[in-house]
Structures are given as C-alpha cells and as structure tokens.
N, C-alpha and C. Protein backbone atom coordinates (compact mmCIF):
# COMPACT_ATOMS: atom_id res chain seq x y z
N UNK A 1 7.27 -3.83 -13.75
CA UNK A 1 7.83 -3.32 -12.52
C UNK A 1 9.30 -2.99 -12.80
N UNK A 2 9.99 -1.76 -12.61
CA UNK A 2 11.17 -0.99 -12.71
C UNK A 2 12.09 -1.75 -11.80
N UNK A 3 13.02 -1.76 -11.53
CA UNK A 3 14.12 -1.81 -10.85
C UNK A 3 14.30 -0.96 -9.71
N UNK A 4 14.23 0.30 -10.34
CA UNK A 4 13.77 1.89 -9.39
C UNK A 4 12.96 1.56 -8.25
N UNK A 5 11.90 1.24 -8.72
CA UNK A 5 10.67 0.49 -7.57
C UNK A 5 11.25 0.15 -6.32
N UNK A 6 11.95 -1.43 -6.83
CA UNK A 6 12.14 -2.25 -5.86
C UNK A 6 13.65 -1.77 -5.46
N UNK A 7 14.40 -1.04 -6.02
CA UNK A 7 15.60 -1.17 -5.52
C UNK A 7 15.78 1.07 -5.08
N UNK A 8 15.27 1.18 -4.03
CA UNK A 8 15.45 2.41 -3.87
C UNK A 8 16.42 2.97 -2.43
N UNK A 9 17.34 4.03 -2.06
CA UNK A 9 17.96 4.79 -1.31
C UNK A 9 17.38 5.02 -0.20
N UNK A 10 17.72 4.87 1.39
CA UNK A 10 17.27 5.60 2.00
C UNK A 10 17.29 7.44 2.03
N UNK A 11 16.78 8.05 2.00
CA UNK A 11 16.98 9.94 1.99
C UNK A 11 18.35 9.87 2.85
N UNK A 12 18.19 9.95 4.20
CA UNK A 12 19.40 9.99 4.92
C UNK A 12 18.83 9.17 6.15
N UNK A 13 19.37 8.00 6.20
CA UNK A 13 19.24 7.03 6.95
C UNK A 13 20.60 7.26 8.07
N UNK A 14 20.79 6.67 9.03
CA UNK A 14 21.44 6.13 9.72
C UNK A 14 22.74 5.68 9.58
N UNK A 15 23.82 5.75 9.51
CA UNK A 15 25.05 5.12 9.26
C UNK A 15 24.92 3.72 9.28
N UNK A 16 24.33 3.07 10.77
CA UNK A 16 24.20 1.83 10.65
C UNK A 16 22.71 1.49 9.95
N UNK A 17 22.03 2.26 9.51
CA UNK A 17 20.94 1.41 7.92
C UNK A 17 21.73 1.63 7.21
N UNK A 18 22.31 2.11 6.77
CA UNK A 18 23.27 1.82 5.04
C UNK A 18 24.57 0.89 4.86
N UNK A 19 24.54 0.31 5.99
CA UNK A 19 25.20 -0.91 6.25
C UNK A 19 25.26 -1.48 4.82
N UNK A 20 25.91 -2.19 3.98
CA UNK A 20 25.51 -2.90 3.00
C UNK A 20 24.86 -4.70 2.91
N UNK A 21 25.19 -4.87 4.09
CA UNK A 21 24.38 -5.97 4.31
C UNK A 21 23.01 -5.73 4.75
N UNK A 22 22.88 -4.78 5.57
CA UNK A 22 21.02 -4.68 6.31
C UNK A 22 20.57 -3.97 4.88
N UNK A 23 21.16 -3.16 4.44
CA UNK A 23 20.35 -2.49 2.44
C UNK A 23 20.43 -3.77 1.67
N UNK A 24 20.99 -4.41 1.11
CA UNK A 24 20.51 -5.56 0.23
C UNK A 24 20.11 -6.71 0.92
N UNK A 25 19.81 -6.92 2.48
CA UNK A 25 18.52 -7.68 3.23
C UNK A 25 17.66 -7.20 2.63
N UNK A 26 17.03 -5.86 3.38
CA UNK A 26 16.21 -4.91 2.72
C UNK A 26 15.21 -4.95 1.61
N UNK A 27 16.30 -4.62 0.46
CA UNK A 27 16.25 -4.78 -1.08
C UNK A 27 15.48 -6.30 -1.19
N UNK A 28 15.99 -7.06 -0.49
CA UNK A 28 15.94 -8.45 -1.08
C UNK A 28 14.35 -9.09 -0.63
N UNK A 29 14.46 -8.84 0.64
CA UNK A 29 13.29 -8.80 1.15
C UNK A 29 11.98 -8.17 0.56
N UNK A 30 11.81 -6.89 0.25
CA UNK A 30 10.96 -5.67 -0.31
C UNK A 30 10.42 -6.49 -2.25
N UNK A 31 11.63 -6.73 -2.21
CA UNK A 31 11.33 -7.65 -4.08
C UNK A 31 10.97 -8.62 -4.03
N UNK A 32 11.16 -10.13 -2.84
CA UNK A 32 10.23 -11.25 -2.35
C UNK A 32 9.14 -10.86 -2.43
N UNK A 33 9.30 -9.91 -1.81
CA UNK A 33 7.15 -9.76 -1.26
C UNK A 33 6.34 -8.73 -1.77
N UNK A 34 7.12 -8.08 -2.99
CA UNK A 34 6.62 -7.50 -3.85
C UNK A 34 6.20 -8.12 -5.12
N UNK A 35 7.07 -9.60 -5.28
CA UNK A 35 7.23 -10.21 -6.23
C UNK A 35 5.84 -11.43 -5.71
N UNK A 36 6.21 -11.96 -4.52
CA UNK A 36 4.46 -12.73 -3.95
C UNK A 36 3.33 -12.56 -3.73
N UNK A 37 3.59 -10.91 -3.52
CA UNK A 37 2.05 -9.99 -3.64
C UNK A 37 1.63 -9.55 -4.88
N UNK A 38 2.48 -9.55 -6.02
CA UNK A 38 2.02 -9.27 -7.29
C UNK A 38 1.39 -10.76 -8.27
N UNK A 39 2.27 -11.68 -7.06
CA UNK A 39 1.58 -12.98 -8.13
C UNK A 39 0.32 -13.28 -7.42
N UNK A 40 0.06 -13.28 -6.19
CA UNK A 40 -1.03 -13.44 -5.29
C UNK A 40 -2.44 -12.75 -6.10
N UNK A 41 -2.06 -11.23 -6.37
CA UNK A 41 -3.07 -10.43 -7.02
C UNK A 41 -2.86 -10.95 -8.39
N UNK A 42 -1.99 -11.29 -9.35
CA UNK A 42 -2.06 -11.82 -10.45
C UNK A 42 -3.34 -13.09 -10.69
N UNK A 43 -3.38 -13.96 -9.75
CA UNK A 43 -4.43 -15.00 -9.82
C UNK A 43 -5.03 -14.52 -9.21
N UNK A 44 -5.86 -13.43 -9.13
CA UNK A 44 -7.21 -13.05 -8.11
C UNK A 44 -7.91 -12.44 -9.60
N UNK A 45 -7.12 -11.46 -10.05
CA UNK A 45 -7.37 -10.56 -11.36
C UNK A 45 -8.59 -11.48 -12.42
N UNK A 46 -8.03 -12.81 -12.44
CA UNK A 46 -8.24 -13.81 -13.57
C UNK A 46 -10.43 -13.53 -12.85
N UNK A 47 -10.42 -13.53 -11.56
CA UNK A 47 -11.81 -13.51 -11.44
C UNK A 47 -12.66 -12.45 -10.77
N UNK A 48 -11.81 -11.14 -11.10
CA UNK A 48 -12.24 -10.01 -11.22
C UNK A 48 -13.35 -9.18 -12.32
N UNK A 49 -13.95 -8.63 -12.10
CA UNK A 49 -14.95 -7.88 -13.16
C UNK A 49 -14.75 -6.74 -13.63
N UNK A 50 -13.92 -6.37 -13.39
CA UNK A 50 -13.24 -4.78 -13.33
C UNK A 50 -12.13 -4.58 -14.81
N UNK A 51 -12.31 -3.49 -14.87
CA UNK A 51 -11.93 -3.04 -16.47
C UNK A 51 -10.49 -3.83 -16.14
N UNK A 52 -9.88 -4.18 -17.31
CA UNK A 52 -8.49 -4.31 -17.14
C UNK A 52 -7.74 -2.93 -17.10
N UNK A 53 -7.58 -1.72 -17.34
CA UNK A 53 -6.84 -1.14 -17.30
C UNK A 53 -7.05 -0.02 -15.58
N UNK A 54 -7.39 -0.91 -15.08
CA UNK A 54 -8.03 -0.35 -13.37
C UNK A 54 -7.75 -1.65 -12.78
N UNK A 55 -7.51 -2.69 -13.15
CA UNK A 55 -6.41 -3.60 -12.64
C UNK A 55 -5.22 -3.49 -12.85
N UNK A 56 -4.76 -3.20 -13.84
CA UNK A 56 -3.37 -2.96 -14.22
C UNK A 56 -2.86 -2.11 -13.21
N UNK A 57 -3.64 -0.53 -13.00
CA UNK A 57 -3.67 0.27 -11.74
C UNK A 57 -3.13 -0.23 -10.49
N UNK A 58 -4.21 -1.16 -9.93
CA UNK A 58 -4.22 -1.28 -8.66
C UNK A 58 -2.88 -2.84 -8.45
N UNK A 59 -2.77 -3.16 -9.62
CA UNK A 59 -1.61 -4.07 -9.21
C UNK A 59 -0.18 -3.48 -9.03
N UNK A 60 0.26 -2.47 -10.22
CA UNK A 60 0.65 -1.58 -10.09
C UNK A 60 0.94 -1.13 -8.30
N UNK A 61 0.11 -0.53 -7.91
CA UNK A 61 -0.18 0.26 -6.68
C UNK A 61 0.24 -0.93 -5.54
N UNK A 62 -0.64 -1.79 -5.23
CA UNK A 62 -0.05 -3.12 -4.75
C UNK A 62 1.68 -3.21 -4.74
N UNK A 63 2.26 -3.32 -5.74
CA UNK A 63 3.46 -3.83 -6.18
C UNK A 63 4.30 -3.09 -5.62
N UNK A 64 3.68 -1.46 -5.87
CA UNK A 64 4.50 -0.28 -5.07
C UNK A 64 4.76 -0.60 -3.99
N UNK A 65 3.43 -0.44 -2.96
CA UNK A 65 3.27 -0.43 -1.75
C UNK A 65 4.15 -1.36 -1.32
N UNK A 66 3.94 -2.49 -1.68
CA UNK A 66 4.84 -3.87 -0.98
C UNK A 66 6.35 -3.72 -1.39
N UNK A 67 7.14 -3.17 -2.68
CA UNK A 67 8.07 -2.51 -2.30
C UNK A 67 8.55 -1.44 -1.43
N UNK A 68 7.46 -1.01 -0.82
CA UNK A 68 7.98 0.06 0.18
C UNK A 68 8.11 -0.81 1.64
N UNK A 69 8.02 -1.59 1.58
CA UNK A 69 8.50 -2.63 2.63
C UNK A 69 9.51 -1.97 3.98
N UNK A 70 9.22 -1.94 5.30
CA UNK A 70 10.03 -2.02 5.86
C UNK A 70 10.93 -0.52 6.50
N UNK A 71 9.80 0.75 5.23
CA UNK A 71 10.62 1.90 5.54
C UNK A 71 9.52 2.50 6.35
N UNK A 72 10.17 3.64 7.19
CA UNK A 72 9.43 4.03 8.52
C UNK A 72 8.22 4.83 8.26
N UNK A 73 7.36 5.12 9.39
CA UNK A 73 6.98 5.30 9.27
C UNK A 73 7.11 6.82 9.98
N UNK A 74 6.02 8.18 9.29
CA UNK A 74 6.67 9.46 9.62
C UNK A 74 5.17 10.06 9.43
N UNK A 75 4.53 11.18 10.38
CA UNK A 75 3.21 11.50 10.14
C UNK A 75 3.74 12.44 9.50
N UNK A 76 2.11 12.41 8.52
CA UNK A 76 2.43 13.60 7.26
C UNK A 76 3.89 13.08 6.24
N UNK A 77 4.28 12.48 6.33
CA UNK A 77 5.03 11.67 4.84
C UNK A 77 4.17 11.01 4.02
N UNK A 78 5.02 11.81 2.56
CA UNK A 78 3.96 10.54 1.44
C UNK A 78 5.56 10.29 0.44
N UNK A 79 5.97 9.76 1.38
CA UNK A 79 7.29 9.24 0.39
C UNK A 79 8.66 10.41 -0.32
N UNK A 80 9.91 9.50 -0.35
CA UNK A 80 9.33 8.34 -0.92
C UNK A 80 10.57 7.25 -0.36
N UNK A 81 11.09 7.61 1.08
CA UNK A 81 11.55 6.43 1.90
C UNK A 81 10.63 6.40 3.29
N UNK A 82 9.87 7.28 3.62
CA UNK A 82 8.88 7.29 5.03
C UNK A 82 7.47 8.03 4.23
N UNK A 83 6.66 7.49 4.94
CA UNK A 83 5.24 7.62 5.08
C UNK A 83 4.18 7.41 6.28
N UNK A 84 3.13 7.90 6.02
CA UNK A 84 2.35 8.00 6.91
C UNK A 84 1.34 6.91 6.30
N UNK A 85 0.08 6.63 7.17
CA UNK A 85 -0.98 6.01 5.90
C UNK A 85 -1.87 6.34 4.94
N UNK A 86 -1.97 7.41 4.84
CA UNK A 86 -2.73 7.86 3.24
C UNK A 86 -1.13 8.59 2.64
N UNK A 87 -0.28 8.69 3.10
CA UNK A 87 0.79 8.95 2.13
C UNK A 87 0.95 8.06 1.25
N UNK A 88 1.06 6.40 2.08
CA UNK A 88 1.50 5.19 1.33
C UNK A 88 0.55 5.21 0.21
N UNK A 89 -0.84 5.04 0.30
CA UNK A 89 -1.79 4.81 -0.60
C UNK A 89 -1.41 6.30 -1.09
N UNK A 90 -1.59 7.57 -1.32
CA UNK A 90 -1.16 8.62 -2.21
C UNK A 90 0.25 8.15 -2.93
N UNK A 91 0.86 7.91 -2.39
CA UNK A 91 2.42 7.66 -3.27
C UNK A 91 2.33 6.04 -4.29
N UNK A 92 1.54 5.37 -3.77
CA UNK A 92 1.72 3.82 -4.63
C UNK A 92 0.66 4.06 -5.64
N UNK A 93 -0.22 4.85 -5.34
CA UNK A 93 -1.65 5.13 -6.84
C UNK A 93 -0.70 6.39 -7.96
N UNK A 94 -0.07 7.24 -7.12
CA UNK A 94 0.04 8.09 -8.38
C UNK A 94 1.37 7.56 -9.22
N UNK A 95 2.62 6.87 -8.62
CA UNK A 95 3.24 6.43 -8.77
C UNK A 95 2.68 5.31 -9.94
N UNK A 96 1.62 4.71 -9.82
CA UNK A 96 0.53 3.40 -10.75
C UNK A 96 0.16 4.50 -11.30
N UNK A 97 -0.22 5.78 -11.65
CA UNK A 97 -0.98 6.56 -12.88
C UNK A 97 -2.10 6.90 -12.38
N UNK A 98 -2.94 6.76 -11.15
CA UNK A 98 -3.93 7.74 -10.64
C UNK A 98 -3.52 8.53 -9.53
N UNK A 99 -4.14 9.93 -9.92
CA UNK A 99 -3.95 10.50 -8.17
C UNK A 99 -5.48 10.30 -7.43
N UNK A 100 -4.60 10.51 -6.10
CA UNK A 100 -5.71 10.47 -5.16
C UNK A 100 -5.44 11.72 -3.90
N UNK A 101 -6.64 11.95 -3.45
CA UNK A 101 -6.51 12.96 -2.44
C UNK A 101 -5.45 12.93 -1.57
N UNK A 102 -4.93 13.65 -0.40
CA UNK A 102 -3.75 13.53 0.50
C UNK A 102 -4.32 12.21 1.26
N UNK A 103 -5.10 12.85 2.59
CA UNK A 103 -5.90 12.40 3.36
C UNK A 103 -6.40 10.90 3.38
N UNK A 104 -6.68 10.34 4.78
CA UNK A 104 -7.37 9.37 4.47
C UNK A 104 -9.23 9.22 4.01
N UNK A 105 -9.50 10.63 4.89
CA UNK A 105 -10.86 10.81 5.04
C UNK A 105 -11.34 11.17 3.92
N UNK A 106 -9.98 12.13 2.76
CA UNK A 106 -10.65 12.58 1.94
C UNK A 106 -10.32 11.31 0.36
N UNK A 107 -9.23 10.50 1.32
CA UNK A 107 -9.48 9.09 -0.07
C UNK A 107 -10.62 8.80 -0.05
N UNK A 108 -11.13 8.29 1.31
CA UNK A 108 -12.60 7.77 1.54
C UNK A 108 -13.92 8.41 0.70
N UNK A 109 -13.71 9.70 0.71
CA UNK A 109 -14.72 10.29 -0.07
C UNK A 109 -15.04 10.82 -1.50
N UNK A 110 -13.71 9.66 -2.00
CA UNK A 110 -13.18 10.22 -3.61
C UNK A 110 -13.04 8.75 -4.05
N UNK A 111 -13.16 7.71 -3.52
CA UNK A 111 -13.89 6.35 -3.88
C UNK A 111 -14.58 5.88 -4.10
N UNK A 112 -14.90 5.16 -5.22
CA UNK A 112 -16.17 4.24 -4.98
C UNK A 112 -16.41 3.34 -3.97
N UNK A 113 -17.67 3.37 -3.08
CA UNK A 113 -17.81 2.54 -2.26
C UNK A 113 -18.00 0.84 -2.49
N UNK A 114 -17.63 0.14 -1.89
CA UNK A 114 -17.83 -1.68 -2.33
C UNK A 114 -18.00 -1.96 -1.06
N UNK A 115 -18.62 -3.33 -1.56
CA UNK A 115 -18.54 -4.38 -0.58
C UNK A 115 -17.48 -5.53 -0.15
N UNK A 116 -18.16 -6.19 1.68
CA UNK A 116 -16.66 -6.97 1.83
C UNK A 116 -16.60 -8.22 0.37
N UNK A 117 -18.19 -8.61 -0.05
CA UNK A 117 -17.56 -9.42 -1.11
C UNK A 117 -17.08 -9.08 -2.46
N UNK A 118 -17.13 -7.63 -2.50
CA UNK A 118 -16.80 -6.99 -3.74
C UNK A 118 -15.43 -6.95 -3.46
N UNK A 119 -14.71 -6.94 -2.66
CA UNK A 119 -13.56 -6.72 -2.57
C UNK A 119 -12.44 -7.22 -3.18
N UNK A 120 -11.58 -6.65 -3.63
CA UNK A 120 -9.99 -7.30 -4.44
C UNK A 120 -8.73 -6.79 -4.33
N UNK A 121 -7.90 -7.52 -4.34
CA UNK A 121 -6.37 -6.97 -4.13
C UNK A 121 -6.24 -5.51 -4.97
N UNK A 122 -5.95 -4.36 -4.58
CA UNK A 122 -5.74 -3.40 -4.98
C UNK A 122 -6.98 -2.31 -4.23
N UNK A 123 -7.63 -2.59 -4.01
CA UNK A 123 -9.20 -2.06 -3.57
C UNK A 123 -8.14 -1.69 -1.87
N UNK A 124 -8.67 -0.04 -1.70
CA UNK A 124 -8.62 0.57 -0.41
C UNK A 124 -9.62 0.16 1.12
N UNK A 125 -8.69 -0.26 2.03
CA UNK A 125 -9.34 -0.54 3.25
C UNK A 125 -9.45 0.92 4.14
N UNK A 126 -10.28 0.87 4.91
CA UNK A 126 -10.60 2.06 5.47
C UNK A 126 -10.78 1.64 6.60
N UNK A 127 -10.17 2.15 8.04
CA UNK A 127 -10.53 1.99 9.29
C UNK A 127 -11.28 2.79 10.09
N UNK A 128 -12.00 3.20 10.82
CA UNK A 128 -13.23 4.08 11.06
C UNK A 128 -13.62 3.76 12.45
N UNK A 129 -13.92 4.91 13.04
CA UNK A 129 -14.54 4.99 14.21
C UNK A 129 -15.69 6.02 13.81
N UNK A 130 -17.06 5.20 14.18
CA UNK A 130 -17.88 6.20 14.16
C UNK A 130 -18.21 6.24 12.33
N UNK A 131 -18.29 7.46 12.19
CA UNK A 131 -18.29 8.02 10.75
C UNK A 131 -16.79 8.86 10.37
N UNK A 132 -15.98 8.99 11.25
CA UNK A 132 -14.76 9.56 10.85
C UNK A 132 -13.65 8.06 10.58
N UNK A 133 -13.15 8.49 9.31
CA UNK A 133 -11.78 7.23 8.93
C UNK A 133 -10.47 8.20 9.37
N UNK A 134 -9.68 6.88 10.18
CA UNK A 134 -8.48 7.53 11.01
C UNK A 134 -7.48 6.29 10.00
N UNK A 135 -7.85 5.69 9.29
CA UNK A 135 -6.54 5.08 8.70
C UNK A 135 -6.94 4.47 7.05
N UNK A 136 -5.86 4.34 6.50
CA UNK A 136 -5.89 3.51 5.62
C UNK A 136 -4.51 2.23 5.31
N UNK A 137 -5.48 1.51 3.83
CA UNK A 137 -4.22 0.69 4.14
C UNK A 137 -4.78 0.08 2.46
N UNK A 138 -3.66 -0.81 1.34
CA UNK A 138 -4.12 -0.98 0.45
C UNK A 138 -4.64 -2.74 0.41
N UNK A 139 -5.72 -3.57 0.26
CA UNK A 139 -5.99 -4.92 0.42
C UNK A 139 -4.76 -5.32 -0.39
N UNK A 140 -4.02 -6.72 0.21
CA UNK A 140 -3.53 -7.50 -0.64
C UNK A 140 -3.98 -8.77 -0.85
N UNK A 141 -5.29 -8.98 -0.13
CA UNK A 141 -5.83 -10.02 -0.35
C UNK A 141 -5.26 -11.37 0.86
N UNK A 142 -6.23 -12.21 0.83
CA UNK A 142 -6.39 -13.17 2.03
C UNK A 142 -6.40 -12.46 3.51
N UNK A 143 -7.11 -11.21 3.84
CA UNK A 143 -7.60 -10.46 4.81
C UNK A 143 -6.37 -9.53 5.10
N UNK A 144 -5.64 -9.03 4.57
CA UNK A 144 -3.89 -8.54 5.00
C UNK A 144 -4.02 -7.26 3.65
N UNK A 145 -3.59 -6.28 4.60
CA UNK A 145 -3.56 -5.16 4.04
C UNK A 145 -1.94 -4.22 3.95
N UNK A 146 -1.19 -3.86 3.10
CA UNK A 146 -0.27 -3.41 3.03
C UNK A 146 -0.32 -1.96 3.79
N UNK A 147 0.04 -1.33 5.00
CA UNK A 147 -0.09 0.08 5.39
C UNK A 147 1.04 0.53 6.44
N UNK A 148 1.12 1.91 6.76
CA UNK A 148 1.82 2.29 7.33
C UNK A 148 1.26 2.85 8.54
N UNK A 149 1.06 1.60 9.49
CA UNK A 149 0.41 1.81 10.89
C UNK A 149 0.86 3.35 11.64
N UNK A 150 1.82 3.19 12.57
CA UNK A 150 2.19 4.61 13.38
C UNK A 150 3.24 5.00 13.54
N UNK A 151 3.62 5.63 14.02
CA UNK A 151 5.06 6.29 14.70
C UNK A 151 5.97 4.94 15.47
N UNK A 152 7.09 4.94 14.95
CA UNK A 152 8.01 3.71 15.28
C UNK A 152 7.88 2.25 14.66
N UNK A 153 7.02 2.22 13.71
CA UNK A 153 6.82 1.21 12.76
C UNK A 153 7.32 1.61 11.58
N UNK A 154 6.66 0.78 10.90
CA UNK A 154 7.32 0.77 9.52
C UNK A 154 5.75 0.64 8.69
N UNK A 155 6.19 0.39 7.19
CA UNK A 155 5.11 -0.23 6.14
C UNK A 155 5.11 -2.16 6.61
N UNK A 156 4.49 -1.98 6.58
CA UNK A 156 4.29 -3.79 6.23
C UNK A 156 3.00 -4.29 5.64
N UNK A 157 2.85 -5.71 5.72
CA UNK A 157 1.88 -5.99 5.23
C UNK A 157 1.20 -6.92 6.93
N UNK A 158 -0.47 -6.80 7.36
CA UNK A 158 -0.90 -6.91 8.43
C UNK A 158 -2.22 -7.72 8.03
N UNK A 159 -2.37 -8.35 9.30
CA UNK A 159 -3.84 -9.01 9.25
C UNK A 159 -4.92 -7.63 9.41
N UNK A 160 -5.81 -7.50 8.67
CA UNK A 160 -6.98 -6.75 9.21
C UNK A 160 -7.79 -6.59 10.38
N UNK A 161 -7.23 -6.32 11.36
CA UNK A 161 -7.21 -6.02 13.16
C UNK A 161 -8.87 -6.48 13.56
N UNK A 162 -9.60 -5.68 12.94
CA UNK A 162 -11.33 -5.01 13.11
C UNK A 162 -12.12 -5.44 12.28
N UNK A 163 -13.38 -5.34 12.50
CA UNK A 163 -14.44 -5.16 11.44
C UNK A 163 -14.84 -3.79 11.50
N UNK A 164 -14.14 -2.72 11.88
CA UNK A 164 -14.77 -1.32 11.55
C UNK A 164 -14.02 -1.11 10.38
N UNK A 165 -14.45 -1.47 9.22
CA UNK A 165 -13.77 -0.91 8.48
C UNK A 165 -14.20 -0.60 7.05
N UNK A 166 -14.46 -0.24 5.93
CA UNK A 166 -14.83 0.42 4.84
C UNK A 166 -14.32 0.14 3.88
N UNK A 167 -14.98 -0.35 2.51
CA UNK A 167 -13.99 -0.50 1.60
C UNK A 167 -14.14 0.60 0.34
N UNK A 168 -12.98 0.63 -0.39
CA UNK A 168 -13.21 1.28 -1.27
C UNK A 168 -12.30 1.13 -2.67
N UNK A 169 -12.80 1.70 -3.74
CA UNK A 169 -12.06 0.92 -5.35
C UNK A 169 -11.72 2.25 -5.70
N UNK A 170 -10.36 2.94 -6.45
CA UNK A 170 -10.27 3.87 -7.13
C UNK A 170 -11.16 3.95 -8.40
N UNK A 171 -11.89 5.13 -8.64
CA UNK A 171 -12.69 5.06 -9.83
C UNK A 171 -11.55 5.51 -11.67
C-alpha cells in the first residue's frame, strides 16, 4: 500500500476542508481503517480458496476503497476525491489491476456469481430490487460493506441494510 493511497488532496474542496487539522483528521482516520480493514481481510485470506493472485486483487481493492474514507459522495463520479457507487468499486479494482464495467448493473453482469457462504472480503455486494441492481458496495467482511450510499454522504464502511442483495467475485 503507497502513501499516495492513503494520503490524497481534495480536487477543490472548501476552504474550511483544507483546514489542516480536519485534512490530517481525515488522513489519519482513512489509514486506521484502511490499515484494520486490510488486517481484518488479511486473516480471512488464510481460509479462502481462491487463487492468490485474485486475493492480492481484492485486498488491494478493499484497502483502496477504505482509504477513500469519508470523501463525498457525487452521482456519476468514479474518483478520485468523490464518487458515486459503482464509481467506488470501478476506481478501487482498476486502481488493484482489474477493470471493471462503469455501472452497477453492468458490474453485476461481468461477475462471477457466489454465494452468501461463498462470500469474502473483497467479493462485490449487490443491492437489487426485483431483477434490476440499483447499488453496489465492496464486502469487508463481518456483514459491512465499504460504499458510496447517496447524495450528501460520503464513502464509508455500513452494516448490510437488506437481504435483497447479490453477490459477486471479480473473475
């Protein structure tokens, strides 16, 4: 994990966000829980079945995401201080070395499908009404998904709201 990662600029923030105390809160914060979500998925990995170099990926991706901690959220952003939610997951996979579609609907359909017990930190959650997916978000494991809910939020990391929801593994 870079420095770059965890320690990045707002584009053009606010006079009062570039405060230097609320930016190295921020900073400080974003590398905690980038740094607890990478060890969290670090001991999950150990009983995973999955190639190692598609873990490496999705921890990677994980690590991103949870450094993006805290920055807003913007429809149609895919980074790389605001995002939407398939931006976040588009910007933390290619950023880790895979791309993935824009979309959430069209991540959904460029995944391998799994199950809830197949599931692992790095593996894509999918929220769904019906047969159409209106969100995504990346698992970090113990039911909490890293995503960028809506307009006037931010990224964070969230309990998994629903059971409508879908999983899926980058292939």
């Amino acid at each position: 994990m870079t420095a770059s990662v965890l320690n990045h600029a707002p584009e053009q923030a606010d006079p009062a966000e570039t405060a230097p105390s609320r930016l190295n809160s921020r900073r400080l914060r974003a590398g905690v829980t980038a740094a607890l979500t990478l060890t969290a998925f670090a001991g999950s990995t150990l009983l995973a079945s999955s190639p190692a170099d598609a873990a490496t990926i999705e921890a990677r991706a994980l690590s991103i995401a949870a450094s993006k901690h805290g920055d807003p959220y913007r429809y149609g952003a895919a980074g790389p201080n605001r995002f939407d939610c398939s931006g976040l997951t588009y910007y933390s996979f290619k950023h880790a070395g895979k791309s993935l579609p824009r979309t959430a609907q069209a991540q959904y359909n460029s995944v391998q499908h799994i199950s809830k017990a197949s599931l692992h930190p790095g593996d894509l959650v999918f929220f769904h009404s019906g047969s159409s997916v209106y969100h995504v978000g990346i698992y970090a494991g113990g039911g909490k998904v890293w995503h960028a809910p809506y307009t006037g939020s931010y990224v964070k990391l969230e309990k998994i709201w629903t059971s409508a929801v879908w999983y899926g593994r980058i292939r």
